[in-house]
C-alpha atoms as a PDB file:
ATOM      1  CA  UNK A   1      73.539 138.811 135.130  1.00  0.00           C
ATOM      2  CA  UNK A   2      74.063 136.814 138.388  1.00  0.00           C
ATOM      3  CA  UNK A   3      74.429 133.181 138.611  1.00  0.00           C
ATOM      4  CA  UNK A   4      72.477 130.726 139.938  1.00  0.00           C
ATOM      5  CA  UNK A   5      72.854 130.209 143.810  1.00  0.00           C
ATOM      6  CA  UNK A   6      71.566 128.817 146.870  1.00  0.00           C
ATOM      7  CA  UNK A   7      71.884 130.112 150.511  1.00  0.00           C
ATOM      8  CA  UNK A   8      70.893 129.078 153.517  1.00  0.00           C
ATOM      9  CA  UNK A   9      69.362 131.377 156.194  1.00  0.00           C
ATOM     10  CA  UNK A  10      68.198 131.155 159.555  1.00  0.00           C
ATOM     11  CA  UNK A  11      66.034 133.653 160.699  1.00  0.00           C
ATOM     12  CA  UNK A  12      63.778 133.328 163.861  1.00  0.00           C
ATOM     13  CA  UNK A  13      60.514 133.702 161.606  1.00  0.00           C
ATOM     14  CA  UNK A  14      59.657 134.718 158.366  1.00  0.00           C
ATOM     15  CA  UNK A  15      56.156 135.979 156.611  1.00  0.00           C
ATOM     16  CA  UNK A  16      56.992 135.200 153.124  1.00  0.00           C
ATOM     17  CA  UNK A  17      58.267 132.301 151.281  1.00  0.00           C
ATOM     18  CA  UNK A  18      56.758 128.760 150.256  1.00  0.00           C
ATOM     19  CA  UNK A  19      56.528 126.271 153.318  1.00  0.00           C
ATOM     20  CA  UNK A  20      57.861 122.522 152.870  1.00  0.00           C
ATOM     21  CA  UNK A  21      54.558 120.546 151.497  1.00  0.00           C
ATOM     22  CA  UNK A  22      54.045 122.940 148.410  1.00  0.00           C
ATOM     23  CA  UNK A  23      53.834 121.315 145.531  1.00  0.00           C
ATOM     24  CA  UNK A  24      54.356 123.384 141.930  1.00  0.00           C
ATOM     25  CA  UNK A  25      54.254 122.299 138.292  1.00  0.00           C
ATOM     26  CA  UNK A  26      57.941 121.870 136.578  1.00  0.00           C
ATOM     27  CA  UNK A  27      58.761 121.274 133.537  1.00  0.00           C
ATOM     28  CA  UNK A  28      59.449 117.539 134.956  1.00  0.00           C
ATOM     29  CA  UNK A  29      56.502 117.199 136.618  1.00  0.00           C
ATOM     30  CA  UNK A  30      55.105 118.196 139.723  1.00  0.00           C
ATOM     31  CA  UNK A  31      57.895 118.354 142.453  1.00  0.00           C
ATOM     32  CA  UNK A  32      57.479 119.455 146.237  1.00  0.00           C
ATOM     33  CA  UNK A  33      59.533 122.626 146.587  1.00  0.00           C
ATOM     34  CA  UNK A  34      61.907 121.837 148.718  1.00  0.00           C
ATOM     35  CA  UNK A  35      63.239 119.363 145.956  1.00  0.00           C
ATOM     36  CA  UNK A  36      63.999 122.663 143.566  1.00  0.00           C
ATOM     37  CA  UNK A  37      67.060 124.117 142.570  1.00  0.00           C
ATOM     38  CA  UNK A  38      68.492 126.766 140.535  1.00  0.00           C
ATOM     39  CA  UNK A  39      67.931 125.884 137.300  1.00  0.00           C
ATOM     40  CA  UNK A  40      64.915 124.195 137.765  1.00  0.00           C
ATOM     41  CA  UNK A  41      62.069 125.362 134.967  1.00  0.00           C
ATOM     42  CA  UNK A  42      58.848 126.302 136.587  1.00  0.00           C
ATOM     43  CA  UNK A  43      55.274 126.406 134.639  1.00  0.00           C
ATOM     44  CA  UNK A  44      53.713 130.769 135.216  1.00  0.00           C
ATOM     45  CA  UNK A  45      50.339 131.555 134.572  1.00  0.00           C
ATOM     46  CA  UNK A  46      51.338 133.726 132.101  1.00  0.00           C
ATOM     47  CA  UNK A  47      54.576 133.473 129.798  1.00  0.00           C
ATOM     48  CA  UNK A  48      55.266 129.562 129.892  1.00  0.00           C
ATOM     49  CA  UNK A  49      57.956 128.162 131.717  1.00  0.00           C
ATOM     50  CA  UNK A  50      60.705 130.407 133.346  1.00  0.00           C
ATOM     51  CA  UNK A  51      63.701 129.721 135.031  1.00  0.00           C
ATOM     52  CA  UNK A  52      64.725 129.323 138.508  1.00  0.00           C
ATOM     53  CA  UNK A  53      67.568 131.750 139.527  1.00  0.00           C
ATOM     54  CA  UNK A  54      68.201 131.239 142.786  1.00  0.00           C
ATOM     55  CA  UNK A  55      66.773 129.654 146.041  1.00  0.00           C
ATOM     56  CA  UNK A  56      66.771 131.142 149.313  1.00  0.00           C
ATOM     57  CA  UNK A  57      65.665 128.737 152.400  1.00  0.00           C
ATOM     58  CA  UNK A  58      64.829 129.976 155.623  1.00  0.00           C
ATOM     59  CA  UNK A  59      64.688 126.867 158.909  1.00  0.00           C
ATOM     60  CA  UNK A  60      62.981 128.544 161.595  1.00  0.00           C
ATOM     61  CA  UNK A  61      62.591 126.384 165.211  1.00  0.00           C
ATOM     62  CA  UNK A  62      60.789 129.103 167.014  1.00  0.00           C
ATOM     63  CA  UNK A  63      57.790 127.062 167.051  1.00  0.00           C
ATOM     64  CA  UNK A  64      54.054 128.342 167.592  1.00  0.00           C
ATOM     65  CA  UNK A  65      55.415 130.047 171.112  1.00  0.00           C
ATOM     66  CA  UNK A  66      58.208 131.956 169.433  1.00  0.00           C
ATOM     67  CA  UNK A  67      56.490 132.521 166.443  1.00  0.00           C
ATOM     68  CA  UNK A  68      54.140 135.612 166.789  1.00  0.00           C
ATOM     69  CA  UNK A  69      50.325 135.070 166.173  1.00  0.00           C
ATOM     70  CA  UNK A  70      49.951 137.279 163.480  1.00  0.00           C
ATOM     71  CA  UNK A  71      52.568 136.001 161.314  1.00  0.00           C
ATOM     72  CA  UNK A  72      51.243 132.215 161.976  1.00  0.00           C
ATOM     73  CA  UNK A  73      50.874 130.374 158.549  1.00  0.00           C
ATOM     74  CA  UNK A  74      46.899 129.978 157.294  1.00  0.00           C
ATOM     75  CA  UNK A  75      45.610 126.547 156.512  1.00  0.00           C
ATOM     76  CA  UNK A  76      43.993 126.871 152.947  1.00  0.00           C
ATOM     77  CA  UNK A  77      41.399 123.923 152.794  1.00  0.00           C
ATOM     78  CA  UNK A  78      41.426 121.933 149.923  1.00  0.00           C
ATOM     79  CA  UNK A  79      39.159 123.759 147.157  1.00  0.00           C
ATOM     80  CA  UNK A  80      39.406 127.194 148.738  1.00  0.00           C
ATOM     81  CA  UNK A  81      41.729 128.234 145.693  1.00  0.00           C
ATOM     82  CA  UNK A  82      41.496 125.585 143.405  1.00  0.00           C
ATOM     83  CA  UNK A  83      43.861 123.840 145.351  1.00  0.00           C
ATOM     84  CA  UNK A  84      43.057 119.945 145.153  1.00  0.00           C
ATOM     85  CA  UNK A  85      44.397 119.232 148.890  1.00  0.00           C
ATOM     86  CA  UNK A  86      45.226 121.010 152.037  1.00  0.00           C
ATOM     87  CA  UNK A  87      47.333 124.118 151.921  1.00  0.00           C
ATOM     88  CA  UNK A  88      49.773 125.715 153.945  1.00  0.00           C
ATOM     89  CA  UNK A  89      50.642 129.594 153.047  1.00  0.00           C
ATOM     90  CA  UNK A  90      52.925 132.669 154.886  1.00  0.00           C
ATOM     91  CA  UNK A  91      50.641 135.376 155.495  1.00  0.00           C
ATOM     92  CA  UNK A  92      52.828 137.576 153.222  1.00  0.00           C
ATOM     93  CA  UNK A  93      53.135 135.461 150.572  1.00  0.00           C
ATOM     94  CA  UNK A  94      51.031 136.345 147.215  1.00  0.00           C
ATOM     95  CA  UNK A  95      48.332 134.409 145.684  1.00  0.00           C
ATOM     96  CA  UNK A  96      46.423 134.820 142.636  1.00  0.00           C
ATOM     97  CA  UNK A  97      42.721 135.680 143.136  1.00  0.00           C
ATOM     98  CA  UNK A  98      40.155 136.269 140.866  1.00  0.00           C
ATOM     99  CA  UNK A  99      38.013 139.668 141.623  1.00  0.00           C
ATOM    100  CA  UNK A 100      35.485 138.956 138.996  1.00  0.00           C
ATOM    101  CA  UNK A 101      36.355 138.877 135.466  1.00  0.00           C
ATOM    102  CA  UNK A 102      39.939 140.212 136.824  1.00  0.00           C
ATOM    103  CA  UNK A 103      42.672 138.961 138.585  1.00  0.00           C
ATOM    104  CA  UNK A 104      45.009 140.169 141.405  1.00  0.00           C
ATOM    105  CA  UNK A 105      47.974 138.888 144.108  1.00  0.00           C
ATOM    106  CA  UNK A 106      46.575 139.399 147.033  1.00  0.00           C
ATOM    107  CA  UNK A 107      48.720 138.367 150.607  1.00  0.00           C
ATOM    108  CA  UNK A 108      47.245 135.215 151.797  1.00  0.00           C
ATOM    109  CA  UNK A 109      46.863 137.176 155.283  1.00  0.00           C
ATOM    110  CA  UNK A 110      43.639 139.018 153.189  1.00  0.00           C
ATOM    111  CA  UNK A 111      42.377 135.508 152.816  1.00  0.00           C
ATOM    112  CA  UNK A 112      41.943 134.657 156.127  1.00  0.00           C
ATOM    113  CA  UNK A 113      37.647 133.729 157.260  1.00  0.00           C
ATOM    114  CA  UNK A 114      37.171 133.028 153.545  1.00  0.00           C
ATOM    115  CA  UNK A 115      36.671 129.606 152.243  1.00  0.00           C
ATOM    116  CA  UNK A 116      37.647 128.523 156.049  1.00  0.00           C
ATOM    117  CA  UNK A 117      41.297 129.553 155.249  1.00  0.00           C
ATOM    118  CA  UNK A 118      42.240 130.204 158.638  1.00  0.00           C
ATOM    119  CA  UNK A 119      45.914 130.824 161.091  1.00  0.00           C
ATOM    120  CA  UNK A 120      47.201 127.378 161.897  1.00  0.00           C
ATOM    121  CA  UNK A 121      49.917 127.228 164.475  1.00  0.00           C
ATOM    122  CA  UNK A 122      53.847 126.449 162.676  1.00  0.00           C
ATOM    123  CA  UNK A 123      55.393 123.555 163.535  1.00  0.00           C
ATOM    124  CA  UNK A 124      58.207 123.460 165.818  1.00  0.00           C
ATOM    125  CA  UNK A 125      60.370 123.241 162.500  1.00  0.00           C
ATOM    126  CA  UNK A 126      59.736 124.289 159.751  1.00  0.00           C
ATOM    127  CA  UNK A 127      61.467 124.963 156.490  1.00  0.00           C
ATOM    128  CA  UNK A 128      60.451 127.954 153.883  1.00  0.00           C
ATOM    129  CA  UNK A 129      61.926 128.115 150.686  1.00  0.00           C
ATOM    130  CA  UNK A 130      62.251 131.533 148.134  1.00  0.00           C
ATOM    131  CA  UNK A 131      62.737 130.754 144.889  1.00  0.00           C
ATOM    132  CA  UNK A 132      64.081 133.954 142.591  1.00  0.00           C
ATOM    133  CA  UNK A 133      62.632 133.701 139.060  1.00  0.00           C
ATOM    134  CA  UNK A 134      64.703 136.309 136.356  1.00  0.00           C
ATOM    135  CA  UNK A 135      61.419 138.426 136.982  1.00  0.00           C
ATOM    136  CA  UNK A 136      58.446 138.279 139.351  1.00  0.00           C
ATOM    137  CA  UNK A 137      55.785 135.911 137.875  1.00  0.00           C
ATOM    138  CA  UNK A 138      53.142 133.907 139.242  1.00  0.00           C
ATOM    139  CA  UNK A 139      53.998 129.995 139.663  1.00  0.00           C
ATOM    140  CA  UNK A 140      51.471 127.603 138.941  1.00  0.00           C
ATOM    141  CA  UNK A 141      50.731 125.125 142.056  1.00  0.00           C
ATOM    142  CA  UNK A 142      48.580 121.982 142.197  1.00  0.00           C
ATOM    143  CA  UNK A 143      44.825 122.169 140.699  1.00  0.00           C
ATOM    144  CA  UNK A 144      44.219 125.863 139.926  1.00  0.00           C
ATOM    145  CA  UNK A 145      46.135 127.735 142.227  1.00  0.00           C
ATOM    146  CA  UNK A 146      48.961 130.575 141.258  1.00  0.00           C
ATOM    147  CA  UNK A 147      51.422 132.087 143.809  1.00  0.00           C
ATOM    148  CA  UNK A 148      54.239 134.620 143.080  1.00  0.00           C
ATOM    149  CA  UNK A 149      57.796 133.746 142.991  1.00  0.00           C
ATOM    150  CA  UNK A 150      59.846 137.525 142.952  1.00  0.00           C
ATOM    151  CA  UNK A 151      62.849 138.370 140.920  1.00  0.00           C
ATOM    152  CA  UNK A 152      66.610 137.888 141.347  1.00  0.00           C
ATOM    153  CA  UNK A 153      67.674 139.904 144.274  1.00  0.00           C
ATOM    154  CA  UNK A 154      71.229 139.308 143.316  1.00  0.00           C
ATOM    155  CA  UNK A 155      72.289 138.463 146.900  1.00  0.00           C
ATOM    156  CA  UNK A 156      70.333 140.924 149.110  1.00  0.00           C
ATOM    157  CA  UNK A 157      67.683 139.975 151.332  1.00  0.00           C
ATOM    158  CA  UNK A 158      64.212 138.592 150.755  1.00  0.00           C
ATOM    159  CA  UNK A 159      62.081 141.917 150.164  1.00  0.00           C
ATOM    160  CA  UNK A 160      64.834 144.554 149.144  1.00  0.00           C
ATOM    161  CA  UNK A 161      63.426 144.630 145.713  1.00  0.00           C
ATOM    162  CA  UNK A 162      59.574 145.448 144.878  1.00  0.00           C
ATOM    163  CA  UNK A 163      57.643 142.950 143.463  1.00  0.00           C
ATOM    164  CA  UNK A 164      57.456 142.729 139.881  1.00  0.00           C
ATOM    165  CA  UNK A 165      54.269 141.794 138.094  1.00  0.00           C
ATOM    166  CA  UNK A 166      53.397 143.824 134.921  1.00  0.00           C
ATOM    167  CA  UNK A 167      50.527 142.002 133.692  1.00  0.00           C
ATOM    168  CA  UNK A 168      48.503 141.545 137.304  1.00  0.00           C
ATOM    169  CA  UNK A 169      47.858 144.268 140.240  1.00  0.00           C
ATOM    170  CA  UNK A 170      49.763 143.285 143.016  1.00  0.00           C
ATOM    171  CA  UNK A 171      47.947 144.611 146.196  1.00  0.00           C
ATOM    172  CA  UNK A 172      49.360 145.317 149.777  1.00  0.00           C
ATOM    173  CA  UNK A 173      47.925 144.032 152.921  1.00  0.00           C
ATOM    174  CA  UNK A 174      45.780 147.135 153.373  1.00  0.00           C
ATOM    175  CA  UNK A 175      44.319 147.478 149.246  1.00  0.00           C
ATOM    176  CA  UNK A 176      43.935 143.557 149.228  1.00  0.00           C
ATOM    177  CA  UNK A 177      41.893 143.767 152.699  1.00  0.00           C
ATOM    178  CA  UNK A 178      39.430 146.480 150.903  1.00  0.00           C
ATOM    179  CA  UNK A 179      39.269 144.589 147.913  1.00  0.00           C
ATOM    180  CA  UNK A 180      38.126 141.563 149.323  1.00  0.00           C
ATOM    181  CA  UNK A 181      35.590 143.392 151.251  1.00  0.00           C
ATOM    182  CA  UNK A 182      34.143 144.666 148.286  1.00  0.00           C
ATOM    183  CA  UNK A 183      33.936 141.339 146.960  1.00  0.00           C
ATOM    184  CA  UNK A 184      32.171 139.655 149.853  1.00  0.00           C
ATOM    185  CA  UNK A 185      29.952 142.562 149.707  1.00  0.00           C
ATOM    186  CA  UNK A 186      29.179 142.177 145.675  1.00  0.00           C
ATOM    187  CA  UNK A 187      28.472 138.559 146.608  1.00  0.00           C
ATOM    188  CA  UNK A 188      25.642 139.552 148.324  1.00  0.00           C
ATOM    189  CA  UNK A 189      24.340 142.231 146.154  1.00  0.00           C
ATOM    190  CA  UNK A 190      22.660 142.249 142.663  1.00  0.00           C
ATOM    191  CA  UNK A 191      24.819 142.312 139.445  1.00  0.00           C
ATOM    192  CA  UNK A 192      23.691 146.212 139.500  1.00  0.00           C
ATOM    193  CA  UNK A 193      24.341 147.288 142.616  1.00  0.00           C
ATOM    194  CA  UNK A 194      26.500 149.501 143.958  1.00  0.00           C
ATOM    195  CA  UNK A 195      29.229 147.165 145.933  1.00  0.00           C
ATOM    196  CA  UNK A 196      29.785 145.746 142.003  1.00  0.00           C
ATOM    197  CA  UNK A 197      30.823 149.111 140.879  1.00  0.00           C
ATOM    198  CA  UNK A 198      32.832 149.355 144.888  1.00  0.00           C
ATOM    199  CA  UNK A 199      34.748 146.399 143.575  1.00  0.00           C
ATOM    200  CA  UNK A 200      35.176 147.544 139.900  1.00  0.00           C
ATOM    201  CA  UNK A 201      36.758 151.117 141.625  1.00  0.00           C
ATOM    202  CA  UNK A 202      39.060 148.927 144.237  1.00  0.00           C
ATOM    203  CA  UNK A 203      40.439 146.870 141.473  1.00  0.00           C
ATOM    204  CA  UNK A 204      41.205 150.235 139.204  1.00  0.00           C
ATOM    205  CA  UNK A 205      42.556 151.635 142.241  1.00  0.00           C
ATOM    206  CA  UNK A 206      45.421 148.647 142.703  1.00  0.00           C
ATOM    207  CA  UNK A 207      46.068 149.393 138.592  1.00  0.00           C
ATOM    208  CA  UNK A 208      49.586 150.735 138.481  1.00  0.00           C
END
């Protein structure tokens, strides 16, 4: 079993990761995350509170020019995922969506057009924090909104270890892109049709 650390990175730009202004339910409240630490109890969706292993930050000053369009950060308004206010999220970073009476981690990239979640450019600085649970689980955020926190990597980079969520399909960029598709598409059709049965097959699809 490792022990708790913290490191420091500083990468040019990163994809993944929870930007400065996220706010997440603790066991002391809710806290913005770049006031967490390893040992810090966070609130999951799922399994109660779980502990904080380590914490990874990443302080990139490429700013919007250095900082390649289609890893910009989207702007979530406030409502778009139950979210009471204004939302900043990496376009890699999961977020609990419901598809239906199911749910599934979807990148927030998938998200973009919906809701008017849309690319907003990064500021000049900015400061992303991963925080490394003792296994993947989804975090719970202000108002309704869930976002996956991965496991341990015992030292190695961000990303070296799959993500880890037994309980809830975790699609890719490509599967989550599909599945949303399928959901505009049921929107607009009758509880019968066929795009309701598209989405049913997408979601059994991302099933491991």
């Amino acid at each position: 079993m490792s022990c708790p650390s913290e490191e420091d990175a500083l990468p040019h730009f990163v994809t993944e990761g929870l930007l400065s202004g996220t706010c997440l339910v603790t066991a002391r409240g809710i806290r913005e995350v770049t006031a967490l630490r390893p040992g810090d109890l966070l609130l999951t969706g799922e399994a109660g509170f779980t502990e904080i292993r380590a914490v990874q930050r990443a302080f990139c000053d490429a700013g919007p020019a250095g900082w390649p369009g289609m890893h910009w950060p989207l702007e979530i308004p406030a409502g778009a995922l139950g979210n009471p206010s204004v939302l900043r999220l990496l376009p890699e970073q999961p977020v609990l969506v419901l598809a239906g009476a199911e749910a599934v981690a979807v990148p927030a990239a998938a998200l973009e057009g919906r809701g008017g979640i849309c690319r907003t450019r990064p500021q000049a600085m900015e400061e992303v924090v991963i925080l490394q649970l003792s296994e993947g689980a989804l975090v719970c955020a202000e108002g309704d909104l869930q976002l996956y926190c991965p496991p341990d990597t015992l030292g190695l980079p961000p990303g070296f270890l799959p993500y880890d969520l037994p309980d809830v399909p975790l699609a890719d960029l490509a599967g989550a892109r599909a599945l949303i598709g399928a959901l505009d598409a049921a929107e607009e059709a009758p509880p019968e049709g066929d795009a309701l049965m598209f989405t049913q097959a997408a979601l059994r699809a991302l099933s491991p």
